[in-house]
N, C-alpha and C. Protein backbone atom coordinates (compact mmCIF):
# COMPACT_ATOMS: atom_id res chain seq x y z
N UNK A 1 -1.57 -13.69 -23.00
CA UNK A 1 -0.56 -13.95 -21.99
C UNK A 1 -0.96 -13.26 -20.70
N UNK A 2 -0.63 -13.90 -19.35
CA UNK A 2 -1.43 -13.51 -18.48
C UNK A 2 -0.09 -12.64 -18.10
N UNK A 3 -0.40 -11.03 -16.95
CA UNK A 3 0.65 -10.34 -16.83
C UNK A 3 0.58 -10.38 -15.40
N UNK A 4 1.71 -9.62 -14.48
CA UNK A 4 2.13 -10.36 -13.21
C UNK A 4 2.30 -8.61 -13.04
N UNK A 5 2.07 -8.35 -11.72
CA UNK A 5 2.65 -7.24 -10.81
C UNK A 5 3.26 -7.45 -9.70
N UNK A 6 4.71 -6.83 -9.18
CA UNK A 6 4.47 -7.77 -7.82
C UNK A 6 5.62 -6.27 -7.35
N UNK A 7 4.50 -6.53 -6.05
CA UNK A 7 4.98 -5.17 -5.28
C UNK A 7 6.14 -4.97 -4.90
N UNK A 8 7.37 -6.68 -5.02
CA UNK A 8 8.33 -6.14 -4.31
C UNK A 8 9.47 -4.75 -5.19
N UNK A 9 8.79 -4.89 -6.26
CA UNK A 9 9.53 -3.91 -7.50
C UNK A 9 9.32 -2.71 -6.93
N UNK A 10 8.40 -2.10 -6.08
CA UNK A 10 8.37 -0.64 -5.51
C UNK A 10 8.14 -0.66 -4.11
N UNK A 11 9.67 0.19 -3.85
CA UNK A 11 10.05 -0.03 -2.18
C UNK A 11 9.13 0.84 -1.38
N UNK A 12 8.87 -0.02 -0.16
CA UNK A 12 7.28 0.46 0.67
C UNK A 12 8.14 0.53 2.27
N UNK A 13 7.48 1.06 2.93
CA UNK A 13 7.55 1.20 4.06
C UNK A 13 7.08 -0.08 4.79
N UNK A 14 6.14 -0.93 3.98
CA UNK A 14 5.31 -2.43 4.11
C UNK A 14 6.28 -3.22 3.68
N UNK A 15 7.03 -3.14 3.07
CA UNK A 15 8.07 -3.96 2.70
C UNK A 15 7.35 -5.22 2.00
N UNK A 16 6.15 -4.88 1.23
CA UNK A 16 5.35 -6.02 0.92
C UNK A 16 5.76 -7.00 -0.40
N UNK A 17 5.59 -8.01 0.02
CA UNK A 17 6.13 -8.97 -0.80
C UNK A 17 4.59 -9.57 -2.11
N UNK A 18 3.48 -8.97 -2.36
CA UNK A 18 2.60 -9.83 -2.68
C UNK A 18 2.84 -9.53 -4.20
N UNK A 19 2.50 -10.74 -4.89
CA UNK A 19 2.66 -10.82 -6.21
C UNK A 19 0.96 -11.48 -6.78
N UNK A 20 0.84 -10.26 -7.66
CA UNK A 20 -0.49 -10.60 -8.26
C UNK A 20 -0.55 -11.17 -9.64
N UNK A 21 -1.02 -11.81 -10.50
CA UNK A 21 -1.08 -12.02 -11.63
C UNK A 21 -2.67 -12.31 -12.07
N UNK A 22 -2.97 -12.35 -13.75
CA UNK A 22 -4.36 -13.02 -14.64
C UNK A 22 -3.83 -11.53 -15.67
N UNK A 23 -5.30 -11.67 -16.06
CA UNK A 23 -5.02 -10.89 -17.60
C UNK A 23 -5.14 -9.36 -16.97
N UNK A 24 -4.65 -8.07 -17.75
CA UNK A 24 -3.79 -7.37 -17.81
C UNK A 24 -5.01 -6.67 -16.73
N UNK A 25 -6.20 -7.10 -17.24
CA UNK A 25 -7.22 -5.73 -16.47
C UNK A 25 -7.43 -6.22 -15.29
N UNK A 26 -7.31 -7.21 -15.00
CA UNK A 26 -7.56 -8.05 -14.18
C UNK A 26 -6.43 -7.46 -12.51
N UNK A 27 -5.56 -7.98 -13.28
CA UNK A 27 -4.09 -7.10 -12.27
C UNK A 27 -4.56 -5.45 -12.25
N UNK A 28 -4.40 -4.80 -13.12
CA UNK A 28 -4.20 -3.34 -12.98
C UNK A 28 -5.56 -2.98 -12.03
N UNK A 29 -6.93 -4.15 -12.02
CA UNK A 29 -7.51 -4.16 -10.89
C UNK A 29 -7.22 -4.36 -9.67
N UNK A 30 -7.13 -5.04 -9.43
CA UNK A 30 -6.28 -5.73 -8.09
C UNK A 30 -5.17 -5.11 -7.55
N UNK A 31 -4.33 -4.41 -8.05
CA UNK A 31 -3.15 -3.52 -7.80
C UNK A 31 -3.49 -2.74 -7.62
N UNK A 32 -4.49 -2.25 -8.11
CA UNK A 32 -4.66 -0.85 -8.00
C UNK A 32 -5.60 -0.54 -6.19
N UNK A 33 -6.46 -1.39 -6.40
CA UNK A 33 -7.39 -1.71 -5.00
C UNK A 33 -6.29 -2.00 -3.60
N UNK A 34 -5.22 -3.02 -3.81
CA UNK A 34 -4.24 -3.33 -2.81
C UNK A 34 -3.23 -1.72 -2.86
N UNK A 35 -2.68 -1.46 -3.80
CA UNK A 35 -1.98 0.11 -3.47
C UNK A 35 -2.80 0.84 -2.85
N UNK A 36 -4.22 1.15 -2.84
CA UNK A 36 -5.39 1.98 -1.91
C UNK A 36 -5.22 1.26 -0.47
N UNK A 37 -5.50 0.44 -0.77
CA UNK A 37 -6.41 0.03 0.69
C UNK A 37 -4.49 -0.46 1.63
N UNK A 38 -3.74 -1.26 1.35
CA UNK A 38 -2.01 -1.38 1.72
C UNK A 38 -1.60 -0.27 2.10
N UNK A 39 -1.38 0.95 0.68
CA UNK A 39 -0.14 1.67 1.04
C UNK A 39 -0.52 2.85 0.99
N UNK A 40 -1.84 3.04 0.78
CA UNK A 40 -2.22 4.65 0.81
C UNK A 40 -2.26 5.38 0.13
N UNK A 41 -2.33 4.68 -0.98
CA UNK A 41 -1.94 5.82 -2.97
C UNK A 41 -3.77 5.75 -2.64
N UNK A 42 -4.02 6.69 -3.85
CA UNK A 42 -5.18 7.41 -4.10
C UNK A 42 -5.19 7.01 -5.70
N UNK A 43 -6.83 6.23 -5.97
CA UNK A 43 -6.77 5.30 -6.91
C UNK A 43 -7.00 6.78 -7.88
N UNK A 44 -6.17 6.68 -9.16
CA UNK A 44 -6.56 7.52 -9.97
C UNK A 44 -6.02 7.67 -11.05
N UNK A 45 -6.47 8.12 -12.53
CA UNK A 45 -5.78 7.39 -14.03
C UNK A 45 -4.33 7.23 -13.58
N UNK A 46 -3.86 8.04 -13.31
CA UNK A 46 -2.49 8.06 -13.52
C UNK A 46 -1.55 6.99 -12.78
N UNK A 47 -2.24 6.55 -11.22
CA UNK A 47 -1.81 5.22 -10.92
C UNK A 47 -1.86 4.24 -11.01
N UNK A 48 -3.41 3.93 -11.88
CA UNK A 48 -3.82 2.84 -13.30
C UNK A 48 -2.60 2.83 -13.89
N UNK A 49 -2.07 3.81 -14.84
CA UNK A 49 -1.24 3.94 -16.34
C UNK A 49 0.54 3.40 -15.46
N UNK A 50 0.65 3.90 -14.63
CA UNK A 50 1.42 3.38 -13.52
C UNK A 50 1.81 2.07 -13.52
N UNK A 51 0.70 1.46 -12.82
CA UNK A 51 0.45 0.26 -12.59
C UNK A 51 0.46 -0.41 -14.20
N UNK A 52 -0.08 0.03 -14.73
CA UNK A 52 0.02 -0.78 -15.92
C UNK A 52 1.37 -0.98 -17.06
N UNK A 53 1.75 0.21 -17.03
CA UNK A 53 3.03 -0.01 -17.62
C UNK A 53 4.39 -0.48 -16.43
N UNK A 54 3.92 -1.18 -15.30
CA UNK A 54 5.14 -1.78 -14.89
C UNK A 54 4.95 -3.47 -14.92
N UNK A 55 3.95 -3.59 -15.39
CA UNK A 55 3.65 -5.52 -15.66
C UNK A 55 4.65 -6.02 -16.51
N UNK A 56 4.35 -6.95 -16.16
CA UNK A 56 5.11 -8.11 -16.53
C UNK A 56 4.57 -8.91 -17.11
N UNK A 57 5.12 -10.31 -18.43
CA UNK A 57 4.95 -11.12 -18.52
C UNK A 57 4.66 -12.07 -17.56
N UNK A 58 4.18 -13.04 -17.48
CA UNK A 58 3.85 -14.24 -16.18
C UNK A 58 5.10 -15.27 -17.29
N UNK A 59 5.85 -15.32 -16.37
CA UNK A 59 6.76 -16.85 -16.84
C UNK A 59 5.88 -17.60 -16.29
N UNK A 60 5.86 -18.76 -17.43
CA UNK A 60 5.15 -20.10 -17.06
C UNK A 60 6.26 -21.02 -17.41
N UNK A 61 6.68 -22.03 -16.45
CA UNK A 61 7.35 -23.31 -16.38
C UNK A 61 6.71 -24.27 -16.96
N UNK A 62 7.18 -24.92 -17.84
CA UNK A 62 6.72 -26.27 -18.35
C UNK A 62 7.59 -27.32 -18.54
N UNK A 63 7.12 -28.95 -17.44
CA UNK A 63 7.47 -29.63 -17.33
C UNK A 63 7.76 -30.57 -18.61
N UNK A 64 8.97 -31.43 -18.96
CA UNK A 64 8.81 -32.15 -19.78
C UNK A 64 8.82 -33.68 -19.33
């Protein structure tokens, strides 16, 4: 199941709206690189473990 992060869950001074999703390492990549380089966190285990335990499932819609 692919998992979803999306920044608007932690209030920023950026007020950023971006929502990332794919598989789990995939995000906790990407989140982790956009919290550095966006908002100024300092990449490090603990904002990995962070980042990772606030994912989400990806709802997927399916048409019938």
């Amino acid at each position: 199941m692919r998992k979803v992060a999306d920044c608007r869950e932690f209030p920023s001074e950026a007020n950023c709206s971006l929502v990332i999703s794919g598989t789990e390492d995939e995000v906790v990549r990407a989140a982790t690189e956009h919290a550095v380089s966006v908002h100024g966190e300092t990449d490090s285990p603990e904002l990995r473990e962070q980042i990772r335990g606030s994912l989400k499932d990806e709802l997927v819609l399916q048409h019938t």
